[in-house]
Every structure is written in C-alpha cells, then in structure tokens.
C-alpha atoms as a PDB file:
ATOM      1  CA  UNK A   1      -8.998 103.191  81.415  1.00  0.00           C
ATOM      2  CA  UNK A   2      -7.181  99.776  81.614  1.00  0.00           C
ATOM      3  CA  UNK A   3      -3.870  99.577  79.801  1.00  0.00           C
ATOM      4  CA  UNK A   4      -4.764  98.140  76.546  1.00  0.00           C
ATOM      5  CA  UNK A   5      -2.227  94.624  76.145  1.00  0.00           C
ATOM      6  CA  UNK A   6       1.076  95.255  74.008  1.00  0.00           C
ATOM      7  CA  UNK A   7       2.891  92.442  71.745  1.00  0.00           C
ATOM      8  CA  UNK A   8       6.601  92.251  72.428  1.00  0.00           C
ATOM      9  CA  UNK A   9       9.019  90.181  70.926  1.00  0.00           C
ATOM     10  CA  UNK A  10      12.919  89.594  72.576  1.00  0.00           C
ATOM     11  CA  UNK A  11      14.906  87.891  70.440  1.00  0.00           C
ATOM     12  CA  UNK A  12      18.865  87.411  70.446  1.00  0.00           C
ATOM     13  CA  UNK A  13      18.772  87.580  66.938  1.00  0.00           C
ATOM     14  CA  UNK A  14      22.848  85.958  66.891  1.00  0.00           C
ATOM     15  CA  UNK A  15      23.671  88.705  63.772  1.00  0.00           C
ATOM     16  CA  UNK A  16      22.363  90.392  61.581  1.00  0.00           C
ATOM     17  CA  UNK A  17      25.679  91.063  59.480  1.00  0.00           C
ATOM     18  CA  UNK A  18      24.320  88.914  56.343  1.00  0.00           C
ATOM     19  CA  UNK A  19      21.234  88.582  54.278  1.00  0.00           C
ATOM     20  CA  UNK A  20      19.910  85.570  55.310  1.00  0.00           C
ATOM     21  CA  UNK A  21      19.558  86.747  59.346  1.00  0.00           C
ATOM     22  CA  UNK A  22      17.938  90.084  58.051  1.00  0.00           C
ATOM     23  CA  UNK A  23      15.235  88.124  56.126  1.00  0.00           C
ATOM     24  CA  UNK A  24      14.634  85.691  58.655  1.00  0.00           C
ATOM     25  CA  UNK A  25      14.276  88.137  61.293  1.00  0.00           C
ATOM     26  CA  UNK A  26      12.027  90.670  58.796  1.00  0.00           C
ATOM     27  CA  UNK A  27       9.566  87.605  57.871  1.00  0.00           C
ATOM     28  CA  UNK A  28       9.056  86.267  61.893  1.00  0.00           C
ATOM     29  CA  UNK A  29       8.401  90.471  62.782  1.00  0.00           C
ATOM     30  CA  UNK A  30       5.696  90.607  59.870  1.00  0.00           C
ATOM     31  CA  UNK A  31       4.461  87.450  60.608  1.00  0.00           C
ATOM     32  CA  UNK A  32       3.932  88.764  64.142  1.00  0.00           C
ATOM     33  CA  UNK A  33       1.178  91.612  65.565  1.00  0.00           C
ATOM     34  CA  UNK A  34       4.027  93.115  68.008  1.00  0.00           C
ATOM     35  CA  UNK A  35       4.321  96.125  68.587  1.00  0.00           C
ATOM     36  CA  UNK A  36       7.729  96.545  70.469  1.00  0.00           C
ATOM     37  CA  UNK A  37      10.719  94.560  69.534  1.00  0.00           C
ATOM     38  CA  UNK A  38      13.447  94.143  71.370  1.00  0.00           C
ATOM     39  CA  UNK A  39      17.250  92.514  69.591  1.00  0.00           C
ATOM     40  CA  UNK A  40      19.693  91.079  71.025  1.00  0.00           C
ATOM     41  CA  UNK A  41      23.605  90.477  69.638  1.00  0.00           C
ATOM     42  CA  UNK A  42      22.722  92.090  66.225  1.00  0.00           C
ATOM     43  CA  UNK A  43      26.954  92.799  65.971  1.00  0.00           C
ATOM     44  CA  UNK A  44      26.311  95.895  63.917  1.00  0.00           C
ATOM     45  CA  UNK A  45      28.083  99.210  64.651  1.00  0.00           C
ATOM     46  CA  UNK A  46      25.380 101.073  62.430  1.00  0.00           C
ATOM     47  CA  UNK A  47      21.970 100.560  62.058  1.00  0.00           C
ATOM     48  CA  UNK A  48      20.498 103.267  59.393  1.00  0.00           C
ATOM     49  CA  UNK A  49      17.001 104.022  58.723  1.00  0.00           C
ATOM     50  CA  UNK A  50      16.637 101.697  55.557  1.00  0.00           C
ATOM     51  CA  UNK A  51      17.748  98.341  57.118  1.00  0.00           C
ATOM     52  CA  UNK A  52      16.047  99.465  60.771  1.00  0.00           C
ATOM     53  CA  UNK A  53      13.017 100.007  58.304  1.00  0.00           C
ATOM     54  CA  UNK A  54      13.309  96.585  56.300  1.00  0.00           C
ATOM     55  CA  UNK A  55      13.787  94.502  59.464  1.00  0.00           C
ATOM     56  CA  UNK A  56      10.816  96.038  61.249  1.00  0.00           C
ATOM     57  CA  UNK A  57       8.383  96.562  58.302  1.00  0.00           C
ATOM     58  CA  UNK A  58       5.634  98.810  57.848  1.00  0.00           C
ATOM     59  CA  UNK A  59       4.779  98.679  61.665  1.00  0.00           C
ATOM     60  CA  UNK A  60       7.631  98.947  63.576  1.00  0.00           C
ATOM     61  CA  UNK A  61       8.817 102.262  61.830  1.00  0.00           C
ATOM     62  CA  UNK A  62      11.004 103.455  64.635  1.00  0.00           C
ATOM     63  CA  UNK A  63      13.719 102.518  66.154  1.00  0.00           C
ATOM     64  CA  UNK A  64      17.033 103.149  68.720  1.00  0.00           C
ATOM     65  CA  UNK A  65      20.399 101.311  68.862  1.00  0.00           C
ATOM     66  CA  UNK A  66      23.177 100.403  70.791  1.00  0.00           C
ATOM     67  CA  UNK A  67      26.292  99.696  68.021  1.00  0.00           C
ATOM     68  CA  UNK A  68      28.315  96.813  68.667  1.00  0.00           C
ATOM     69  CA  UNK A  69      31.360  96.879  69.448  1.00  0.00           C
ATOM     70  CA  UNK A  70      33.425  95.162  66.962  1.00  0.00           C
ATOM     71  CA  UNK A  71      31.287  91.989  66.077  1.00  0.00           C
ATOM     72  CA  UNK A  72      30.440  92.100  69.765  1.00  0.00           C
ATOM     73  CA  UNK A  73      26.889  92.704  70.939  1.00  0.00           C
ATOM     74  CA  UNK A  74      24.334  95.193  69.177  1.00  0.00           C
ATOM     75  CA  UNK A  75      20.980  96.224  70.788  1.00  0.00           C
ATOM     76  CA  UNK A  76      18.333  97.384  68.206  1.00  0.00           C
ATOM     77  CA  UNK A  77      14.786  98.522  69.576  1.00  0.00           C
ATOM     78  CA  UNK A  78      11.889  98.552  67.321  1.00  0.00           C
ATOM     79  CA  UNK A  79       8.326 100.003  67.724  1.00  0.00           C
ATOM     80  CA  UNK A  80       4.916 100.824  66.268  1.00  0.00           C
ATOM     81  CA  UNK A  81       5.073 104.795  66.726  1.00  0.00           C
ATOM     82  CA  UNK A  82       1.234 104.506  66.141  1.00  0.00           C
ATOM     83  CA  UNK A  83       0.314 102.915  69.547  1.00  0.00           C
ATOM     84  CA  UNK A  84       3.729 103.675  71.698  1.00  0.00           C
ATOM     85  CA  UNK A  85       5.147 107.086  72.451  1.00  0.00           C
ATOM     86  CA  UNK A  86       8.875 105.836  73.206  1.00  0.00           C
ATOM     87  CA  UNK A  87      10.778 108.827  74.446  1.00  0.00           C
ATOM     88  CA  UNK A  88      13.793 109.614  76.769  1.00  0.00           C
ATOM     89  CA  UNK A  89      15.896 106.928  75.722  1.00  0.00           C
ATOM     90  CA  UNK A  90      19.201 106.101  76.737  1.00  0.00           C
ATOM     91  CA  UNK A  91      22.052 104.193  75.709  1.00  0.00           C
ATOM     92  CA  UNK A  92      24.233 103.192  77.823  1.00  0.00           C
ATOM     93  CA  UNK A  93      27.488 100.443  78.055  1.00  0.00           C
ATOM     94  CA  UNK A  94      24.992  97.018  78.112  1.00  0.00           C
ATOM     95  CA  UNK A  95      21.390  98.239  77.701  1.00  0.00           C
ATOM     96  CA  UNK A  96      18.731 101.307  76.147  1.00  0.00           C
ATOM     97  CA  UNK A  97      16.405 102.342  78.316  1.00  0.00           C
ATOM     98  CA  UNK A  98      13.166 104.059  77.469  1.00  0.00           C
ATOM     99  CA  UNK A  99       9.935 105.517  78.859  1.00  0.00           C
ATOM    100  CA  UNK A 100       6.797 103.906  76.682  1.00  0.00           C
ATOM    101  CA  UNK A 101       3.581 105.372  76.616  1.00  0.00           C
ATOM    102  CA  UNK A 102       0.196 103.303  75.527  1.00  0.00           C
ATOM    103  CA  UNK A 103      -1.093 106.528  73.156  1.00  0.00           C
ATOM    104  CA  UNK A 104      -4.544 103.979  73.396  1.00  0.00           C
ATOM    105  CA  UNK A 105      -4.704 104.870  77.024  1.00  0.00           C
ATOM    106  CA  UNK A 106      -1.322 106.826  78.044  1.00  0.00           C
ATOM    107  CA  UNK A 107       0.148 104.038  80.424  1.00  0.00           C
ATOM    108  CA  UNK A 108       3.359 104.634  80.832  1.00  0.00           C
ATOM    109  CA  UNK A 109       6.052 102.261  82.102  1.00  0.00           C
ATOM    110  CA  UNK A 110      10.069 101.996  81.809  1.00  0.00           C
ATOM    111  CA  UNK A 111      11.619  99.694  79.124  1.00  0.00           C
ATOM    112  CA  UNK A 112      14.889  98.332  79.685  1.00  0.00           C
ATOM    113  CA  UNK A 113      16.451  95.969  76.984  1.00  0.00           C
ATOM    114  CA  UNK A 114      19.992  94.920  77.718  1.00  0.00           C
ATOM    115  CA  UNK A 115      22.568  92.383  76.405  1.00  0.00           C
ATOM    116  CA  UNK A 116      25.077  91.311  78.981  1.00  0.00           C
ATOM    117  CA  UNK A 117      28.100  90.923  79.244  1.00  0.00           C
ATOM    118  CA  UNK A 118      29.716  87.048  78.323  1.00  0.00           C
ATOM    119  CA  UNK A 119      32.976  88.436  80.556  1.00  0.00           C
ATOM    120  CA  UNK A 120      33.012  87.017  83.454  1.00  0.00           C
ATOM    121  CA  UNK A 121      35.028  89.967  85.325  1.00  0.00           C
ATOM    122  CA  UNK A 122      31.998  92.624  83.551  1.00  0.00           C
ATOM    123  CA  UNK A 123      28.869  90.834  84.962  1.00  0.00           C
ATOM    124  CA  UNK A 124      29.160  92.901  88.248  1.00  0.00           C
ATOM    125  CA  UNK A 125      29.021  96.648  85.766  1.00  0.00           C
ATOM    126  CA  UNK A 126      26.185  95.427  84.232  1.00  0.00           C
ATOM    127  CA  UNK A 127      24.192  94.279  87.302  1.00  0.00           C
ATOM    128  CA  UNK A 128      25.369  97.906  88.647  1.00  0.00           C
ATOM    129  CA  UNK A 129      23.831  99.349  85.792  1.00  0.00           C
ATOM    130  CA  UNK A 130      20.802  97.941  85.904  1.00  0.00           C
ATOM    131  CA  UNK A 131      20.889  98.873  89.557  1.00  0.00           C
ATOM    132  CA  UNK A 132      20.905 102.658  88.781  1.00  0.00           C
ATOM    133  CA  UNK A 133      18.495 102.280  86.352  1.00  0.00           C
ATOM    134  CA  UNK A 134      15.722 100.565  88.333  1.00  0.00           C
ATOM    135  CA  UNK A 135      13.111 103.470  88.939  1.00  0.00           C
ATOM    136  CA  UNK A 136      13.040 104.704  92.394  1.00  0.00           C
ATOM    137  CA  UNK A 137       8.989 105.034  92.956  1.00  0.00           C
ATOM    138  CA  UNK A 138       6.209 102.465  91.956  1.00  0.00           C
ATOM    139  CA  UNK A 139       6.711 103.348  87.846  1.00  0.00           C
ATOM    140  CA  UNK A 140       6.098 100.219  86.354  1.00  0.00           C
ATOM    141  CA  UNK A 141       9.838  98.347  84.974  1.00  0.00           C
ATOM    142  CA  UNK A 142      10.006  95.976  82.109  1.00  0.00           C
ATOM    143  CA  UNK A 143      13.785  95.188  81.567  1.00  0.00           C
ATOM    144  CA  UNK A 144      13.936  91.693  79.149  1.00  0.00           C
ATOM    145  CA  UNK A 145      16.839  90.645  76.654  1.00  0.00           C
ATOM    146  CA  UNK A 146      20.118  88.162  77.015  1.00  0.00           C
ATOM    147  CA  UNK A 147      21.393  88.809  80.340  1.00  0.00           C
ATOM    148  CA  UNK A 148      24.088  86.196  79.401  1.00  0.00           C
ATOM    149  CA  UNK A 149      23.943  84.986  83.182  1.00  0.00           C
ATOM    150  CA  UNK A 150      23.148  81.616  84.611  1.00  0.00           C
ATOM    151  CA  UNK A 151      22.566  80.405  87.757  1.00  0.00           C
ATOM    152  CA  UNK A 152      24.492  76.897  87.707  1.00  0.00           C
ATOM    153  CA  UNK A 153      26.894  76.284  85.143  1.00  0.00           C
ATOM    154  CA  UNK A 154      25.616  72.929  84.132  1.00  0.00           C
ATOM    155  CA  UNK A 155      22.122  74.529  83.513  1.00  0.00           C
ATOM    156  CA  UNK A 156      24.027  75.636  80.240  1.00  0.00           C
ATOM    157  CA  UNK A 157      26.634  72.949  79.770  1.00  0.00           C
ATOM    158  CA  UNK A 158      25.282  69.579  81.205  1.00  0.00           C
ATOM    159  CA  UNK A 159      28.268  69.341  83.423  1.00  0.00           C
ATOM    160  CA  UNK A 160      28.034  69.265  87.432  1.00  0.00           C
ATOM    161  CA  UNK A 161      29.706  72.199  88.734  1.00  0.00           C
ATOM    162  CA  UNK A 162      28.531  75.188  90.313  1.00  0.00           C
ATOM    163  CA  UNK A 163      28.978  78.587  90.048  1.00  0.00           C
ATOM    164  CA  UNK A 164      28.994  81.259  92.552  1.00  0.00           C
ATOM    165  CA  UNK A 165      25.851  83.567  91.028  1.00  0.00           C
ATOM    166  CA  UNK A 166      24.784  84.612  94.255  1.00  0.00           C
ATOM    167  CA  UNK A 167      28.101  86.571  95.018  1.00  0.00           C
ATOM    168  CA  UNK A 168      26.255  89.154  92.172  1.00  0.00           C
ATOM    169  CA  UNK A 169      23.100  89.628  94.314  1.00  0.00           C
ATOM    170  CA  UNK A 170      24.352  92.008  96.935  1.00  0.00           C
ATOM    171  CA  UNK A 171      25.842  94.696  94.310  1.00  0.00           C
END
C-alpha cells in the first residue's frame, strides 16, 4: 500500500509562557488538518497533560517534551494517536527523536525535531548529535525544526560579512 500523506506543522512558536501565545498557537493547530506538530522555543520546563491537551486540541492528544532550560529553548511534539503510532522516543540535549508509524498503512520512518543551539561554541554538539542519530540503513529520516544556523551572516542581518559554516560540515 502507498503511504497515505501526513500534515505536519514546525513552528518556533517564540513562548508559550503566557496566554496569549497558548491561544494563538491552539486556534492555528485547530484551524489546521495536521496530524504531527512539531514546537520550537516553547521556554517551558513542564508541559502537563492539560496545557499539552489545550494547545493540541481534540486531535493531537499526545504528546513528548524536551523542558527548557531556564527560559531557554523547549521542544513540544504533538500527534494524532489515531493515525500515528509514535514510539521509542528520545530526548536528548537539542532534539526528540521518534519512530512514527502510518497505522493507515504501517509506514514507518524516523522523526527528528530539534532546536539548536544560538551558542556559537555549541553548534558543533548539536551537529554531532544529529550525526549519531541519522539512521544507519535506508529507514526513511525526517529531522525539521529551528536549527538556529545560517549559512552567511548577512542572510540574517543584511550586513556583508561571512561566516565560516562550512568548518561544521566535516563533524
């Protein structure tokens, strides 16, 4: 059978430490048909049931997190347990991983969701990270979120110097 499609939305949601952020992001994921979302920078430490419930709605009724630390960073994965099967999942210092089953057809790939690192002297850890999580055989990888990396500096801040993001590639 052919994988049926999935609806995923990656958002760096900038907080979700008031009112206001958690209704704005609870009325664009009901407005949506997705079935997989994936936050970015919620800066939470704790996500409980009742707010991972109110932000995801009826549909996207379960959920995984990776706390922030301080006001700093904050993953928060949200899915439709009625068409994905997300199981082995693993936090770790910049990312969850997952595997995610299509129960429609039981495709199965690896979800990776990460926020990286703004630190300039961290961005090698994460890329090693993701390194060690990339799936040795031909398993299918998704890995999407803020990677917080950019290839020229002035792609970000309109000014005309470069930086070096090619000295990340061989690690």
């Amino acid at each position: 059978m052919i994988a049926p499609n999935i609806d995923v939305v990656c958002w760096n949601v900038r907080g979700l430490n008031n009112a206001s952020s958690c209704l704005t992001v609870h009325d664009m994921l009901a407005a949506t048909n997705c079935h997989l979302a994936c936050l970015q920078e919620t800066k939470l430490s704790n996500i409980d049931g009742v707010l991972a419930g109110f932000l995801g709605g009826h549909r996207l009724s379960s959920f995984a997190y990776k706390p922030a630390v301080g006001t700093k960073g904050g993953i928060l994965l949200l899915w439709n347990d009625a068409a994905l099967d997300v199981h082995n999942i693993v936090i770790r210092r910049f990312s969850i991983t997952a595997s995610v089953t299509i129960r429609d057809c039981l495709s199965t790939f690896l979800l990776t969701t990460v926020y990286g690192p703004t630190r300039d002297n961290l961005k090698g850890d994460f890329l090693r990270e993701l390194r060690r999580i990339q799936p040795d055989d031909d398993q299918s990888w998704l890995v999407l979120g803020d990677f917080n990396l950019m290839h020229f500096i002035m792609s970000c801040c309109q000014i005309d110097v470069a930086y070096d993001s090619t000295r990340y590639l061989q690690l």
